[in-house]
Protein backbone atom coordinates (compact mmCIF):
# COMPACT_ATOMS: atom_id res chain seq x y z
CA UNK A 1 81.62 129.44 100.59
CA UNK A 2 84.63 127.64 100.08
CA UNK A 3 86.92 128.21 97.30
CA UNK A 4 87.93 124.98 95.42
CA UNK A 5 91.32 125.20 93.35
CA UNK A 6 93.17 123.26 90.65
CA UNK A 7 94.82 120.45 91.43
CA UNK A 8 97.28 118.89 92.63
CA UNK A 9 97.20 120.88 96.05
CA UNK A 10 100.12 122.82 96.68
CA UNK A 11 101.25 120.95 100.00
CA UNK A 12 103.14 117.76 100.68
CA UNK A 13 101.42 114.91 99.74
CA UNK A 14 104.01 112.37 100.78
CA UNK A 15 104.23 112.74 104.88
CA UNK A 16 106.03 109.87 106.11
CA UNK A 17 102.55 108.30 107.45
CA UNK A 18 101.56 108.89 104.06
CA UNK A 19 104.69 107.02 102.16
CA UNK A 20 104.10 104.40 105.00
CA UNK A 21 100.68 103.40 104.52
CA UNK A 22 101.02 103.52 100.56
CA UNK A 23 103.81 100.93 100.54
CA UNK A 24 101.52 97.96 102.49
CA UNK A 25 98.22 98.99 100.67
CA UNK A 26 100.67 98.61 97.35
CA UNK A 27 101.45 95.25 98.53
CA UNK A 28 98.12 94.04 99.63
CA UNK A 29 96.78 95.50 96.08
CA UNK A 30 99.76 93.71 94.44
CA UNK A 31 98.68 90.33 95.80
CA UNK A 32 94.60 91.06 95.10
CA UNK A 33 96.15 91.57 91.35
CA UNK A 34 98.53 88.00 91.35
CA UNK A 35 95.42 86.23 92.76
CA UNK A 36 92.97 87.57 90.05
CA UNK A 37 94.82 85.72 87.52
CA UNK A 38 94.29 82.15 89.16
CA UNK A 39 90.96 82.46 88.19
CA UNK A 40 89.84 80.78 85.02
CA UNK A 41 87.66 82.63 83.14
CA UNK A 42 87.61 86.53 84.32
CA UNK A 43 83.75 87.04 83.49
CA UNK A 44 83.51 84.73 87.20
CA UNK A 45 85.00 87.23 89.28
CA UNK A 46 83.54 90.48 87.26
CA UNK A 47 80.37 89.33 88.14
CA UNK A 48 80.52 88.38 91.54
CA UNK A 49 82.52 91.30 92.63
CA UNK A 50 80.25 93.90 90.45
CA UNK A 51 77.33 92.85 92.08
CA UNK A 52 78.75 93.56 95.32
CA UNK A 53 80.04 96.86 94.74
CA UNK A 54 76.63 97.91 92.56
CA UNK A 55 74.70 97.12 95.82
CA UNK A 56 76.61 98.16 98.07
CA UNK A 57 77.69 101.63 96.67
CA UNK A 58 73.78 102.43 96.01
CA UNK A 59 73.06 101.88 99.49
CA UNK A 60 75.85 104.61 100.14
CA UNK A 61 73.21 106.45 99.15
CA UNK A 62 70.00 104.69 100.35
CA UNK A 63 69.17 102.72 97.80
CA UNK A 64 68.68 99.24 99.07
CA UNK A 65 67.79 95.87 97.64
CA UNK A 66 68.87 92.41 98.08
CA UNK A 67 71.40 89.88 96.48
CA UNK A 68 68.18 87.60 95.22
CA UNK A 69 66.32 90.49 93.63
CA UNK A 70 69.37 91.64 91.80
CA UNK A 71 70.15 88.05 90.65
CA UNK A 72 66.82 87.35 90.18
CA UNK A 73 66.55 90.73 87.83
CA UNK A 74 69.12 89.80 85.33
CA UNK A 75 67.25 86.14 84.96
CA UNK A 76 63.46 87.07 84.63
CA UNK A 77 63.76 90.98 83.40
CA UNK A 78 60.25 91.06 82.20
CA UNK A 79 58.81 89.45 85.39
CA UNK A 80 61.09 91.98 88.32
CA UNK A 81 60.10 95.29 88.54
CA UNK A 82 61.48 96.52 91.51
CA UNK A 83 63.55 100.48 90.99
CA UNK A 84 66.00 99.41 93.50
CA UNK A 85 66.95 96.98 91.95
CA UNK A 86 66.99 98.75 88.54
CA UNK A 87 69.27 101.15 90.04
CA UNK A 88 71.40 98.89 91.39
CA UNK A 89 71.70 97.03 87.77
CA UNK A 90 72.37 100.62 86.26
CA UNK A 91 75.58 100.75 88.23
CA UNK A 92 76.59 97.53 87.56
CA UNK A 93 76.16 98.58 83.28
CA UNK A 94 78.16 101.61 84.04
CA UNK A 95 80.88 100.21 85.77
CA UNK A 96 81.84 97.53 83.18
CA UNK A 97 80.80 100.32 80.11
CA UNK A 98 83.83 102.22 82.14
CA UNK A 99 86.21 99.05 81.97
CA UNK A 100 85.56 98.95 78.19
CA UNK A 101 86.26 102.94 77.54
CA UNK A 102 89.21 102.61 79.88
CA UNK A 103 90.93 99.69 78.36
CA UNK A 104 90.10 100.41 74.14
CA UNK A 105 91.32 103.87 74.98
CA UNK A 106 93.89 103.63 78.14
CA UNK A 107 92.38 106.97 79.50
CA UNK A 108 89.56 108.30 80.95
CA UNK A 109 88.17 111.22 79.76
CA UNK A 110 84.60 113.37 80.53
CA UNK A 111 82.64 112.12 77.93
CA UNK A 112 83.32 108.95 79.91
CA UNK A 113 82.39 109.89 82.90
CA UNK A 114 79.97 111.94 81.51
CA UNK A 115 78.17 108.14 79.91
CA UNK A 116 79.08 106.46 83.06
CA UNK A 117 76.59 109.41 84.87
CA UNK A 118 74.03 108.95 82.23
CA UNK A 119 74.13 105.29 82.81
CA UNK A 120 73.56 105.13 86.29
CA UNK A 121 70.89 108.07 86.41
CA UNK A 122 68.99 106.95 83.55
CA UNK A 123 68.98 110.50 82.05
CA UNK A 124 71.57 113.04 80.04
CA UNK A 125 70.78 115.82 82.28
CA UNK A 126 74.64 116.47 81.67
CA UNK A 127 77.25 118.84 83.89
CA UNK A 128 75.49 121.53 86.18
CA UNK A 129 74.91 124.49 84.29
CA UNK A 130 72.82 126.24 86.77
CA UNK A 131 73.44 127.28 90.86
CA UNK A 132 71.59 126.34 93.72
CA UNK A 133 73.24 123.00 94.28
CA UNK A 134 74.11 122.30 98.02
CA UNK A 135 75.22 119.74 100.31
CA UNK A 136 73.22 119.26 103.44
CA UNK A 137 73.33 117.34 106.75
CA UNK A 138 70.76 114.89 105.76
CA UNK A 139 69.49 114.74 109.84
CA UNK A 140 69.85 118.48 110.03
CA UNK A 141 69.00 120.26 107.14
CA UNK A 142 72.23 122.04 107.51
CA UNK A 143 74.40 123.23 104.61
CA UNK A 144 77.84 121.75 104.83
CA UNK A 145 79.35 122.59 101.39
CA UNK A 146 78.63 124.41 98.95
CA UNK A 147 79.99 123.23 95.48
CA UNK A 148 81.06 125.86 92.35
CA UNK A 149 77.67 127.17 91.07
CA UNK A 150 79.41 128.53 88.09
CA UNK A 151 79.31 126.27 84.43
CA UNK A 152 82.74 128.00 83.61
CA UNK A 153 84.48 127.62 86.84
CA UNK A 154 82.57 123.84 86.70
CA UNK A 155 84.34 122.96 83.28
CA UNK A 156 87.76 124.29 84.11
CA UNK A 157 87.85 122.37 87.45
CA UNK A 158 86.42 119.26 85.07
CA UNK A 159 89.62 119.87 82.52
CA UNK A 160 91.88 120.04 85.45
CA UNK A 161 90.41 117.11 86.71
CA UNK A 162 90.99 115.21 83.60
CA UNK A 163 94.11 115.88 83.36
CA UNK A 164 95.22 114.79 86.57
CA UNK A 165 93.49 111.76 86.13
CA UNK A 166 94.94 111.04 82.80
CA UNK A 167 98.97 112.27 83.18
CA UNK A 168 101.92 110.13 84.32
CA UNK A 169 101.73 110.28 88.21
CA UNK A 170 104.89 111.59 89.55
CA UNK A 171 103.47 110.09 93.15
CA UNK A 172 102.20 107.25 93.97
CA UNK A 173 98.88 106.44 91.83
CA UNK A 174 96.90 105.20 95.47
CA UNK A 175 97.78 109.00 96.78
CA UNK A 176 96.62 110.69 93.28
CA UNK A 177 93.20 108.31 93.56
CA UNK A 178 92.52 109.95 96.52
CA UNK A 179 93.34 113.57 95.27
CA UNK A 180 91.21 112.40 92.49
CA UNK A 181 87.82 111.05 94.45
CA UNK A 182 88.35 114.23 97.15
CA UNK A 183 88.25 116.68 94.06
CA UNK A 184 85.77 114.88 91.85
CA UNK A 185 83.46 114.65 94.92
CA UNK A 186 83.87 118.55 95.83
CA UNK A 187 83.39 119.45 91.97
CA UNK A 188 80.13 117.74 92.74
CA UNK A 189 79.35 117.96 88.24
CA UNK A 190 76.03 116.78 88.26
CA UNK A 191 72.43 117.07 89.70
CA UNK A 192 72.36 113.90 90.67
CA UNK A 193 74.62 110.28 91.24
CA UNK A 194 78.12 112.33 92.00
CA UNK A 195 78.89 109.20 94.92
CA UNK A 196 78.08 105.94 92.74
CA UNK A 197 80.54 108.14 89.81
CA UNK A 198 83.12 108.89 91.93
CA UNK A 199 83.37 105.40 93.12
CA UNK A 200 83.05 104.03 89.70
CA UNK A 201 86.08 106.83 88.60
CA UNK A 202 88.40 105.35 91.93
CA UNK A 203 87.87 101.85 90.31
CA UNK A 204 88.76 102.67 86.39
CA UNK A 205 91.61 104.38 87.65
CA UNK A 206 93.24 101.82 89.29
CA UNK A 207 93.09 99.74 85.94
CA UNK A 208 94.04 102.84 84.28
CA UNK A 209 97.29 102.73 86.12
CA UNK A 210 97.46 98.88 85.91
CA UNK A 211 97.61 98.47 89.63
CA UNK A 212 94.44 95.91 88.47
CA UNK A 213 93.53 94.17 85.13
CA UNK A 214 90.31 94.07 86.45
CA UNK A 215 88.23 96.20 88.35
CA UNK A 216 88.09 94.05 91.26
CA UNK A 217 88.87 96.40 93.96
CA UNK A 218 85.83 97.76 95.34
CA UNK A 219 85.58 100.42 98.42
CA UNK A 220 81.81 101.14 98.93
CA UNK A 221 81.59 98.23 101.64
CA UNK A 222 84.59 100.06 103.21
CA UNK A 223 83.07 103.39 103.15
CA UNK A 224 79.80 102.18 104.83
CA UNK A 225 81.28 100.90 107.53
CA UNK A 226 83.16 104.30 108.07
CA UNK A 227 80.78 106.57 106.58
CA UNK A 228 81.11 109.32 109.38
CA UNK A 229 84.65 109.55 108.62
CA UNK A 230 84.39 109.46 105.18
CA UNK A 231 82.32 112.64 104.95
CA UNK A 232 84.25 114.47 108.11
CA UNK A 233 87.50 113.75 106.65
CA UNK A 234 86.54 115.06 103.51
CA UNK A 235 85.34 118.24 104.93
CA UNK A 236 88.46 118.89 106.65
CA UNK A 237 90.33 118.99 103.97
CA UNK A 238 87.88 121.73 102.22
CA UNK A 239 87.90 123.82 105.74
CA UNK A 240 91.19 122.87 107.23
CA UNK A 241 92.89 121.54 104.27
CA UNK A 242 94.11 118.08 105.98
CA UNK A 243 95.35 116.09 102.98
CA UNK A 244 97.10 113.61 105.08
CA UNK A 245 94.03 112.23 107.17
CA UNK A 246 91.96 112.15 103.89
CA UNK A 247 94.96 110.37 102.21
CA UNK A 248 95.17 107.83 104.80
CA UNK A 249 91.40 107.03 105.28
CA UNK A 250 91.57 105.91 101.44
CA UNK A 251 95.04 103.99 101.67
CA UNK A 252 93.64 102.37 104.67
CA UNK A 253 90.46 101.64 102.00
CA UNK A 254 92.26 100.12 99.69
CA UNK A 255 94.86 97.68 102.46
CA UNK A 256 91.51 96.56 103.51
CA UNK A 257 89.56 96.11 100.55
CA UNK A 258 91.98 94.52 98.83
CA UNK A 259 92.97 91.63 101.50
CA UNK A 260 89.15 91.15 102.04
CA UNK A 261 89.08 90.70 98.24
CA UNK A 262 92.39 88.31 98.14
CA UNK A 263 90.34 85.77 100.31
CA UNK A 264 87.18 86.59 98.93
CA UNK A 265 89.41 84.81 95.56
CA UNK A 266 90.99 82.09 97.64
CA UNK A 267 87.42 81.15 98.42
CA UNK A 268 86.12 80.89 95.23
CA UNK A 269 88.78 79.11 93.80
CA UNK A 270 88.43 76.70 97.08
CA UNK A 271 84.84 76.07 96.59
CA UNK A 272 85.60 75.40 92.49
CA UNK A 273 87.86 72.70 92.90
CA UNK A 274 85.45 71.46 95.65
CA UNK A 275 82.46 71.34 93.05
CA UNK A 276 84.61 70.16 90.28
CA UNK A 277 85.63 66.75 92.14
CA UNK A 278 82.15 65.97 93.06
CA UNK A 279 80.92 67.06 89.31
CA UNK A 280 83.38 64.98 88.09
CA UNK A 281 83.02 61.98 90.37
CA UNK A 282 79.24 61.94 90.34
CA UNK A 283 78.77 62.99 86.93
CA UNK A 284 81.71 62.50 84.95
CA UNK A 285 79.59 62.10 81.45
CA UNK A 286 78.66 66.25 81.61
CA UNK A 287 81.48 67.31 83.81
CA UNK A 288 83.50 70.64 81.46
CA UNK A 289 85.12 73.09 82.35
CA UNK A 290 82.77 75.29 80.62
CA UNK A 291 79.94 73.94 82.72
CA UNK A 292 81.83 73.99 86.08
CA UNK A 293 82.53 78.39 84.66
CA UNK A 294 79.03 78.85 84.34
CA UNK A 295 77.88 77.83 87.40
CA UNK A 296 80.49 80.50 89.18
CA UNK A 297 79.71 83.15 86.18
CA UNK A 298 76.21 82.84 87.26
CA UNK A 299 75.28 82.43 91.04
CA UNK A 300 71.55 81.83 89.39
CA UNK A 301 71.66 80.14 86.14
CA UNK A 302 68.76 79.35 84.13
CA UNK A 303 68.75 76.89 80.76
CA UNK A 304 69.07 79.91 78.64
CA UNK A 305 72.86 80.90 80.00
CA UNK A 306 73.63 77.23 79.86
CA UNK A 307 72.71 77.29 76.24
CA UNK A 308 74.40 80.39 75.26
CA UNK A 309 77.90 79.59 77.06
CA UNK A 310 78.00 76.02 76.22
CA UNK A 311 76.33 75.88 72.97
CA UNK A 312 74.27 72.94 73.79
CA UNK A 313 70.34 71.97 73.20
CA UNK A 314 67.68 73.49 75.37
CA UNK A 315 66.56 70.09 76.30
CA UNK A 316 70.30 69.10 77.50
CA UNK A 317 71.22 72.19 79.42
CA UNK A 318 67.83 71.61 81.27
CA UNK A 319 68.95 68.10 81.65
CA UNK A 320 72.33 69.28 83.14
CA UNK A 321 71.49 71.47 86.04
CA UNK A 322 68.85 68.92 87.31
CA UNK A 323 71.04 66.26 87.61
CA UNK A 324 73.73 69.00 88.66
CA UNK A 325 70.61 69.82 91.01
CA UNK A 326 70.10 66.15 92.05
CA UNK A 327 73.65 66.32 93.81
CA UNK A 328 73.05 68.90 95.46
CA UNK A 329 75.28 71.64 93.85
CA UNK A 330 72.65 73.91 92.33
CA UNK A 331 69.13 74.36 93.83
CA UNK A 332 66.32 74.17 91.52
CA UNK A 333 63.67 77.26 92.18
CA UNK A 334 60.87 78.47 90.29
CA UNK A 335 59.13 82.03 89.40
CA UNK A 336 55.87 81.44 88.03
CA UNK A 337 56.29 78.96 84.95
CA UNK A 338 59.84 79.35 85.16
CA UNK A 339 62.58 77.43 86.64
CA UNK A 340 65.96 78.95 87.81
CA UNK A 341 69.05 76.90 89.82
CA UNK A 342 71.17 79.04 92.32
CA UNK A 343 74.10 77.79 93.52
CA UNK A 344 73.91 78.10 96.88
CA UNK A 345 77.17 77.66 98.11
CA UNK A 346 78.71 80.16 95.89
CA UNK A 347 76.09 82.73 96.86
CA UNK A 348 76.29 82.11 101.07
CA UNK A 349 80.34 82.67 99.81
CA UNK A 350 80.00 85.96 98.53
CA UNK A 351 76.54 86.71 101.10
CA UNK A 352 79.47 86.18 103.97
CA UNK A 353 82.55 87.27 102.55
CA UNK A 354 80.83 90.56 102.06
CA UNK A 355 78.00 91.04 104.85
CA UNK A 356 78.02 94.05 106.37
């Protein structure tokens, strides 16, 4: 079994590859965070880009569902029952209950990431107080790593941990995230949801070290698409202890993430000035700017969200999205007695800009 220590690791964890790599996924992460603040109301891009990383990080771990069920799910929450999905929207309540702790207390302790855990998994089953808990080749049945069984050697790794996370980096804050995830992810603290809290943890921290105002940066579509390197690289640094390869496989995360995300941005604000000429030239008499943020805060939009965000009559919010429906930029649906508008162009955005 493999003995995991403190950290930070006691080797150099600024190679020149290392110092390379961090300075353009800096920049690219620098531009994602100029970018963000083009967009006019925050609560647009949150919930796109939440979404997103919610489904895509539970499929990490074979949980799969689709963009209409999720959207559909925070419309009609009586009328979906689908556990996917309900996972899925778990994550997505975690991740922004994380932004909250992280930004009224500028720090991130356990008990955080203890509620983000409880969140997700739907339980309190807590830190793992008891051994058996193994990693296994999921085609193979073979035991790759085998995490500290022991609740005392679990909670002083856990202190450690927070610490790191929580002190003044004396290196670059993209090199400590990756210290960070490879160490959380190793601790492995709980029975169950470890990957979805990691991933959650890599996000916070960024905003923690206000590399982001927002948690916008999300790495889970990254990771799928290099999932066999993920999990070899780290497992070499537990048996061969190569930091740098690890280091670079999440610099190169975040470079890539983060431009994907900058155009993601562009596109959105692209398509809003697109739909706020034609509101405004077809139907200037309803045309806001609250109206035109609701209909990007909410991919599917129902009178009720209309109501609450623009403070208008039941009768006139209905009245809005059908004419807004009657030009074409929402598309009117309906789930037994109940009607629902999607704006389709803003969903086949965010369906391509993120398809895996």
């Amino acid at each position: 079994m493999q003995t995991l220590t403190a950290i930070p690791p006691n080797c150099d964890l600024e190679t020149k590859p290392i110092l390379k790599k961090s300075i353009s996924a800096n920049k690219k992460l620098a531009e994602l965070k100029g970018i963000i603040k083009t967009i006019p109301n925050e609560a647009i891009l949150i919930n796109t880009l939440y979404i997103q990383e919610a489904k895509d990080s539970s499929a990490i771990e074979n949980i799969i569902t689709t963009h209409d069920e999720i959207y559909k799910q925070t419309l009609f929450r009586d009328l979906i029952k689908n556990s996917a999905t309900k996972e899925v929207e778990n994550y997505g309540a975690a991740l922004q209950i994380g932004f909250a702790r992280v930004k009224e207390y500028n720090g991130l302790s356990l008990n955080h990431i203890l509620e983000i855990q409880q969140i997700i998994e739907g339980n309190k089953a807590g830190f793992r107080k008891l051994p058996g808990t193994e990693l296994k080749n999921e085609l193979t049945g073979e035991i790759i790593y085998t995490p500290p069984q022991d609740a005392n050697e679990i909670q002083f790794l856990l202190n450690n941990l927070e610490t790191y996370i929580n002190a003044d980096a004396d290196i670059d804050p993209l090199i400590c995230m990756a210290v960070i995830h490879y160490q959380f992810e190793s601790i492995h603290p709980f029975y169950d949801g470890n990957g979805r809290t990691g991933r959650v943890i890599n996000i916070l921290y960024l905003v923690l070290k206000q590399l982001l105002d927002l948690p916008a940066l999300y790495l889970s579509r990254y990771i799928i698409q290099h999932k066999a390197d993920y999990y070899r690289l780290l497992q070499e640094v537990r048996t061969k202890n190569n930091w740098e390869a690890w280091i670079l496989y999440m610099l190169d995360a975040v470079e890539t993430t983060a431009g994907q995300t900058t155009v993601f941005v562009e596109q959105i604000t692209a398509l809003m000035k697109e739909q706020k000429h034609k509101i405004r030239t077809d139907l200037p008499k309803i045309y806001s700017q609250d109206l035109l943020n609701n209909l990007f805060k909410h991919p599917y939009t129902k009178i009720g969200f209309l109501t609450d965000d623009l403070q208008v009559h039941r009768n006139t919010a209905a009245k809005y999205l059908d004419e807004l429906a009657k030009i074409k930029i929402l598309k009117k649906e309906k789930i037994g007695k109940s009607s629902f508008y999607i704006n389709t162009s803003l969903l086949n955005l965010i369906f391509n800009a993120f398809h895996l």
